[in-house]
Protein backbone atom coordinates (compact mmCIF):
# COMPACT_ATOMS: atom_id res chain seq x y z
CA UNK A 1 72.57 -22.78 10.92
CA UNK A 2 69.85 -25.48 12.57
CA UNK A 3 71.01 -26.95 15.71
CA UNK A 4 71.13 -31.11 15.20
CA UNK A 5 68.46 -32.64 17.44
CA UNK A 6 70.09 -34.73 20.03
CA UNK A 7 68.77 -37.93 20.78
CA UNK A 8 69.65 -40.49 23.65
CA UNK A 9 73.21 -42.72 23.03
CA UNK A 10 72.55 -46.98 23.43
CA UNK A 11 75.51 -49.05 24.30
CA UNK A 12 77.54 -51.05 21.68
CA UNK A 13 77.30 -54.31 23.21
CA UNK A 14 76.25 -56.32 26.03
CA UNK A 15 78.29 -56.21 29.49
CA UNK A 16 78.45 -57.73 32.39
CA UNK A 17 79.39 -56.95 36.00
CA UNK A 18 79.76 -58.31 39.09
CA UNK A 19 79.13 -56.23 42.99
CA UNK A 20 79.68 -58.17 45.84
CA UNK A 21 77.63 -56.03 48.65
CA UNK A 22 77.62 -58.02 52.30
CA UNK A 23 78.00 -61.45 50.99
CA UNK A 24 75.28 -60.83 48.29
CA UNK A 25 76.50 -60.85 44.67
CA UNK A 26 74.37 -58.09 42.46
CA UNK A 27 75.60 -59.15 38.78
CA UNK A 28 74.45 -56.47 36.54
CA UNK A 29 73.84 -57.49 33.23
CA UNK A 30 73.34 -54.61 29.92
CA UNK A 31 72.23 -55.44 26.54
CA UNK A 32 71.20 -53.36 23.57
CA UNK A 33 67.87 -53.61 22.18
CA UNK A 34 65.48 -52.47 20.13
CA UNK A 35 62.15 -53.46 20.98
CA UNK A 36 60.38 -53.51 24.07
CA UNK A 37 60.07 -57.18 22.92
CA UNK A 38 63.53 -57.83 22.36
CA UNK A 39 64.20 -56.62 26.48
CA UNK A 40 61.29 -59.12 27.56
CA UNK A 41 63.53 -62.01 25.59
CA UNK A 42 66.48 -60.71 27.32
CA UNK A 43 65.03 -60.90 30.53
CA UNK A 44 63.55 -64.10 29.74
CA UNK A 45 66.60 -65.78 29.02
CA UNK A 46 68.74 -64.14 32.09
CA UNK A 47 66.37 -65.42 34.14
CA UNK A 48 66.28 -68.79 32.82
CA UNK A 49 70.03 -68.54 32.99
CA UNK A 50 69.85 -67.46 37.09
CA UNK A 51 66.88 -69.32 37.53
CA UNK A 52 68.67 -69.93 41.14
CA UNK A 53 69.22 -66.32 41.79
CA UNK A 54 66.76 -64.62 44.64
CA UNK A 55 66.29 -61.78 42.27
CA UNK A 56 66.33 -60.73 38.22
CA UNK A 57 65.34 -56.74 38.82
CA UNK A 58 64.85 -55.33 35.96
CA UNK A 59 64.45 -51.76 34.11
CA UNK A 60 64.97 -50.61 29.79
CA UNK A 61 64.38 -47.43 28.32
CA UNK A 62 63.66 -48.06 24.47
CA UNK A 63 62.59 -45.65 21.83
CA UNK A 64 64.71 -43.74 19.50
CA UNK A 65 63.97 -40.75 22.41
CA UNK A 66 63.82 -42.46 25.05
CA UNK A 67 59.83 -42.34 25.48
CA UNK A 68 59.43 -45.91 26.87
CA UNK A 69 60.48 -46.85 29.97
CA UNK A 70 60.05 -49.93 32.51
CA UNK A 71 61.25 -51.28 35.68
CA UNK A 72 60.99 -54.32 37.75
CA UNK A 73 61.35 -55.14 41.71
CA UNK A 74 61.04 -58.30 41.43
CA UNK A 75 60.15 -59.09 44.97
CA UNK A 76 62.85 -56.99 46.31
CA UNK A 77 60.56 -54.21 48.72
CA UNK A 78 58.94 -51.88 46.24
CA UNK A 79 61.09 -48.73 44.67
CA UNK A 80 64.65 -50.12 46.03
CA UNK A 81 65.64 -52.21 42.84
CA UNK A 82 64.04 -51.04 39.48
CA UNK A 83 63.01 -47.51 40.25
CA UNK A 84 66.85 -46.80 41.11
CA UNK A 85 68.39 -49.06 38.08
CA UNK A 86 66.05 -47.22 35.40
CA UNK A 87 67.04 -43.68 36.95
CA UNK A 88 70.80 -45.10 36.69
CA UNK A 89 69.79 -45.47 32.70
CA UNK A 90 68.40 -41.87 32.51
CA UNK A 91 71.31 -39.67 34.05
CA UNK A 92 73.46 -41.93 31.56
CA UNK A 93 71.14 -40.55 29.01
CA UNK A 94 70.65 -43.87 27.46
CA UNK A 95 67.85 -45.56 25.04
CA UNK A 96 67.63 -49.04 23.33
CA UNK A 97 68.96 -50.81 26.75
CA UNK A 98 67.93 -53.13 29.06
CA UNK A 99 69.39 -53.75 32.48
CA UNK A 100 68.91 -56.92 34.60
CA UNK A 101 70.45 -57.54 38.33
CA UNK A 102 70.87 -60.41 39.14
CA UNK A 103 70.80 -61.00 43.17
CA UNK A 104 71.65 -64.02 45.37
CA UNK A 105 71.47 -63.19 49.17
CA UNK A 106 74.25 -63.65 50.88
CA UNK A 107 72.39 -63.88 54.31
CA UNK A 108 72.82 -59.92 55.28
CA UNK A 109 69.53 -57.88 55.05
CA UNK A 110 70.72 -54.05 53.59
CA UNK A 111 67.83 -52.51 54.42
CA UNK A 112 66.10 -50.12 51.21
CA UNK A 113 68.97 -47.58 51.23
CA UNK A 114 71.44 -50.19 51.51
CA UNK A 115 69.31 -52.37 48.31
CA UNK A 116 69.04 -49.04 46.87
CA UNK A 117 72.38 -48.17 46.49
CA UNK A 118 73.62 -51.91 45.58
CA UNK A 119 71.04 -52.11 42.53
CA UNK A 120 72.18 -48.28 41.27
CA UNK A 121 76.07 -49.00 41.81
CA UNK A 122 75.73 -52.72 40.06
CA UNK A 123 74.15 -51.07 36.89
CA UNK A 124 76.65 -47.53 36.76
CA UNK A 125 79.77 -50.27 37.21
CA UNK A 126 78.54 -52.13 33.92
CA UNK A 127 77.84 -48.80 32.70
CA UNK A 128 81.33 -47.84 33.10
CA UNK A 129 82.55 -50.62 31.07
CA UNK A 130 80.35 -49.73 27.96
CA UNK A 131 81.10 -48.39 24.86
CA UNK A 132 78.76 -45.70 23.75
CA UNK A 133 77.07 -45.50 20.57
CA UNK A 134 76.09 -41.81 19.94
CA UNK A 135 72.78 -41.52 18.17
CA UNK A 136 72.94 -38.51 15.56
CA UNK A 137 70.29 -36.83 12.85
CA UNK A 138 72.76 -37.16 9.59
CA UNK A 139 72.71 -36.64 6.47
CA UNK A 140 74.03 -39.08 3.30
CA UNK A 141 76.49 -38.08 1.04
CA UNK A 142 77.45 -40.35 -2.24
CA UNK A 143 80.50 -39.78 -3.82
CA UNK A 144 81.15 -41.69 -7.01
CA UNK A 145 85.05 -42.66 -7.80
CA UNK A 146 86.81 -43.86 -10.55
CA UNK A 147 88.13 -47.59 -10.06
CA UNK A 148 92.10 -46.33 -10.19
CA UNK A 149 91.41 -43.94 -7.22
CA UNK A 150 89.11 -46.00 -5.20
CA UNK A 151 91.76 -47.18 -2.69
CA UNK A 152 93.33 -43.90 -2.06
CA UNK A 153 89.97 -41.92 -1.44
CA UNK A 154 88.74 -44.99 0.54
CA UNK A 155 91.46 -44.61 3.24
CA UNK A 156 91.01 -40.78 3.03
CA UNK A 157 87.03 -40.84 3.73
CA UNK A 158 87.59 -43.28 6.30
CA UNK A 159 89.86 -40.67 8.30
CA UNK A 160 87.79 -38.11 7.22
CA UNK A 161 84.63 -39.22 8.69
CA UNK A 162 86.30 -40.29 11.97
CA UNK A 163 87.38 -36.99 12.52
CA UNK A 164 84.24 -35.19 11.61
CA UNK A 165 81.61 -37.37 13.74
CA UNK A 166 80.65 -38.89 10.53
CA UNK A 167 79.94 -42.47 9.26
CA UNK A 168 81.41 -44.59 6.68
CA UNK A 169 78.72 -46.37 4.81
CA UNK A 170 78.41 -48.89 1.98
CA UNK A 171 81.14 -49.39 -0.72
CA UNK A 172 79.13 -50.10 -4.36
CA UNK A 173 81.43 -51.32 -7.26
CA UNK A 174 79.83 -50.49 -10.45
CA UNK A 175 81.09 -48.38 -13.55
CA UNK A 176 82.71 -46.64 -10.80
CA UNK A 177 83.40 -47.01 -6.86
CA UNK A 178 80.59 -45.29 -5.06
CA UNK A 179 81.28 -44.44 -1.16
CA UNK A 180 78.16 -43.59 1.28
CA UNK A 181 78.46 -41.52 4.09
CA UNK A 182 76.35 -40.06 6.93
CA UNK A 183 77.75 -36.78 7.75
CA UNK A 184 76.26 -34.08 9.98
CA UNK A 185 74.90 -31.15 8.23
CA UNK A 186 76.71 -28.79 9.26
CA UNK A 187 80.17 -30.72 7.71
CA UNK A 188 78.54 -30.88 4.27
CA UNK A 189 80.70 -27.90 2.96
CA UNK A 190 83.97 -28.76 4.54
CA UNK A 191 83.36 -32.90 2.69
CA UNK A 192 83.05 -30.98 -0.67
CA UNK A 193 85.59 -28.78 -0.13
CA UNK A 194 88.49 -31.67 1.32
CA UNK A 195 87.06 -33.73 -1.81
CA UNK A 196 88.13 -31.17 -4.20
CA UNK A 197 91.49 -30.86 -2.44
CA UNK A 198 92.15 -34.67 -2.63
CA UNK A 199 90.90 -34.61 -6.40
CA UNK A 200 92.06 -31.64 -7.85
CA UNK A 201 88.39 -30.59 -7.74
CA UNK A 202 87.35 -34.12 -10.00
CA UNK A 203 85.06 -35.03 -6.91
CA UNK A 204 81.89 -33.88 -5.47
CA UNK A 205 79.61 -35.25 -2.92
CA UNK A 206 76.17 -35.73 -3.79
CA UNK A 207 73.43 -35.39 -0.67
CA UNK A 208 70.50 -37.22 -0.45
CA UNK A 209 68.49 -37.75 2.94
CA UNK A 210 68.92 -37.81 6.68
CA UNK A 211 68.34 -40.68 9.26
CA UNK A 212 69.40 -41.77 12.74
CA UNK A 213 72.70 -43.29 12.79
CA UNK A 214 74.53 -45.35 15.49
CA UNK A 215 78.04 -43.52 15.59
CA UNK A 216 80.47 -45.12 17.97
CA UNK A 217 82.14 -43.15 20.83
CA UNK A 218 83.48 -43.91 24.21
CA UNK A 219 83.38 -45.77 27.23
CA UNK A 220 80.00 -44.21 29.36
C-alpha cells in the first residue's frame, strides 16, 4: 500500500492574541493565505491598522510544502523578532500563514533573549487558539443516488467521511443525486464496501482523481 504524502496543515481562520511582556503589549495577529501576495496585503493593512505601534514584525511560510518562507524585524535588533516568529510557524508545521506582532513599548528594554522569547510566545499563544486545517493527497469518489434515498445516504456519507478523514464535497441534483467525496486512498475499499451495506449492494462509488484538500482538525 503507498504511504500518503504529508504536506504542511494552514489554520482555518484568522486569530488574534494579546502578550503583555513588561508593560509592552506584543499582539500577535495569524491569517491564512495563499499567496505570498495575499501576506504582503495582510501586512499592509495590519500595519495601517497599528500604524501607532513601535513594531509590525513579521514572518509567512506559503506554498502547498512549505517552500517559501519570510520574516521581518522590523527595526526590532536583527534575528530577535522574525527569525524566532517564522521558526514558531515551522515546529507548528504550518504553510499558507502569515504572522504579524504587533509591538508598542511599554518603556522596559528586554534585551534580545527577553524580545526573543516575547515575539515566539505572542505567535505559539495565537497558535494555540487555532483551528487546524490538515492538508491531505485524496482521492474523489462520486456516488450517484436515486432522488427517494438522497436524504438518508446524505446523512450517512456525512458521518462516514468524518470518521474516515474524508471530505464531503458537492451535492449535484440531476436524474439522480450525485455526492462527491475526497477520501484517502487507502479508505476506497471500506466506502464501497459500507455503500453496499447501506444499499443492499444498489451503490457503488466511482473514483476519479486526487488533489490537495483542506480537511479540518483541531486546535494547534
Amino acid at each position: 500500500m503507498t504511504t500518503p504524502r504529508m504536506h504542511p496543515d494552514t489554520i482555518a481562520a484568522p486569530v488574534t492574541r494579546e502578550l503583555v511582556v513588561k508593560k509592552s503589549r506584543f499582539i500577535a495577529h495569524l491569517v491564512p493565505v495563499r499567496s505570498v501576495a495575499e501576506a504582503e496585503e495582510v501586512i499592509a493593512s495590519v500595519r495601517r491598522q497599528y500604524w501607532d505601534a513601535r513594531h509590525n514584525c513579521t514572518a509567512m511560510v506559503t506554498g502547498v510544502n512549505g517552500d517559501q518562507a519570510r520574516s521581518s524585524d522590523d527595526g526590532e535588533p536583527s534575528g530577535t523578532a522574525g527569525i524566532p516568529m517564522l521558526e514558531v510557524l515551522r515546529r507548528r508545521g504550518l504553510t499558507d500563514v502569515v504572522a504579524v506582532v504587533t509591538r508598542y513599548f511599554g518603556g522596559v528594554k528586554l534585551g534580545a533573549g527577553g524580545l526573543i522569547r516575547a515575539y515566539s510566545t505572542a505567535v505559539s499563544e495565537a497558535l494555540d487558539d487555532a483551528v487546524l486545517l490538515h492538508r491531505r493527497e485524496l482521492l474523489e469518489a462520486r456516488v450517484d443516488v436515486p432522488h427517494a434515498d438522497a436524504g438518508r445516504i446524505d446523512n450517512a456519507l456525512r458521518d462516514w467521511a468524518a470518521t474516515h478523514g474524508a471530505s464531503f464535497g458537492d451535492v449535484a441534483y440531476g436524474a439522480a443525486a450525485t455526492f462527491a467525496l475526497w477520501i484517502p486512498q487507502a479508505a476506497r475499499e471500506e466506502l464501497a464496501d459500507d455503500l453496499a451495506a447501506l444499499s443492499a449492494g444498489s451503490l457503488s462509488p466511482v473514483y476519479g482523481t486526487t488533489r490537495i484538500v483542506d480537511v479540518p482538525g483541531d486546535r494547534t
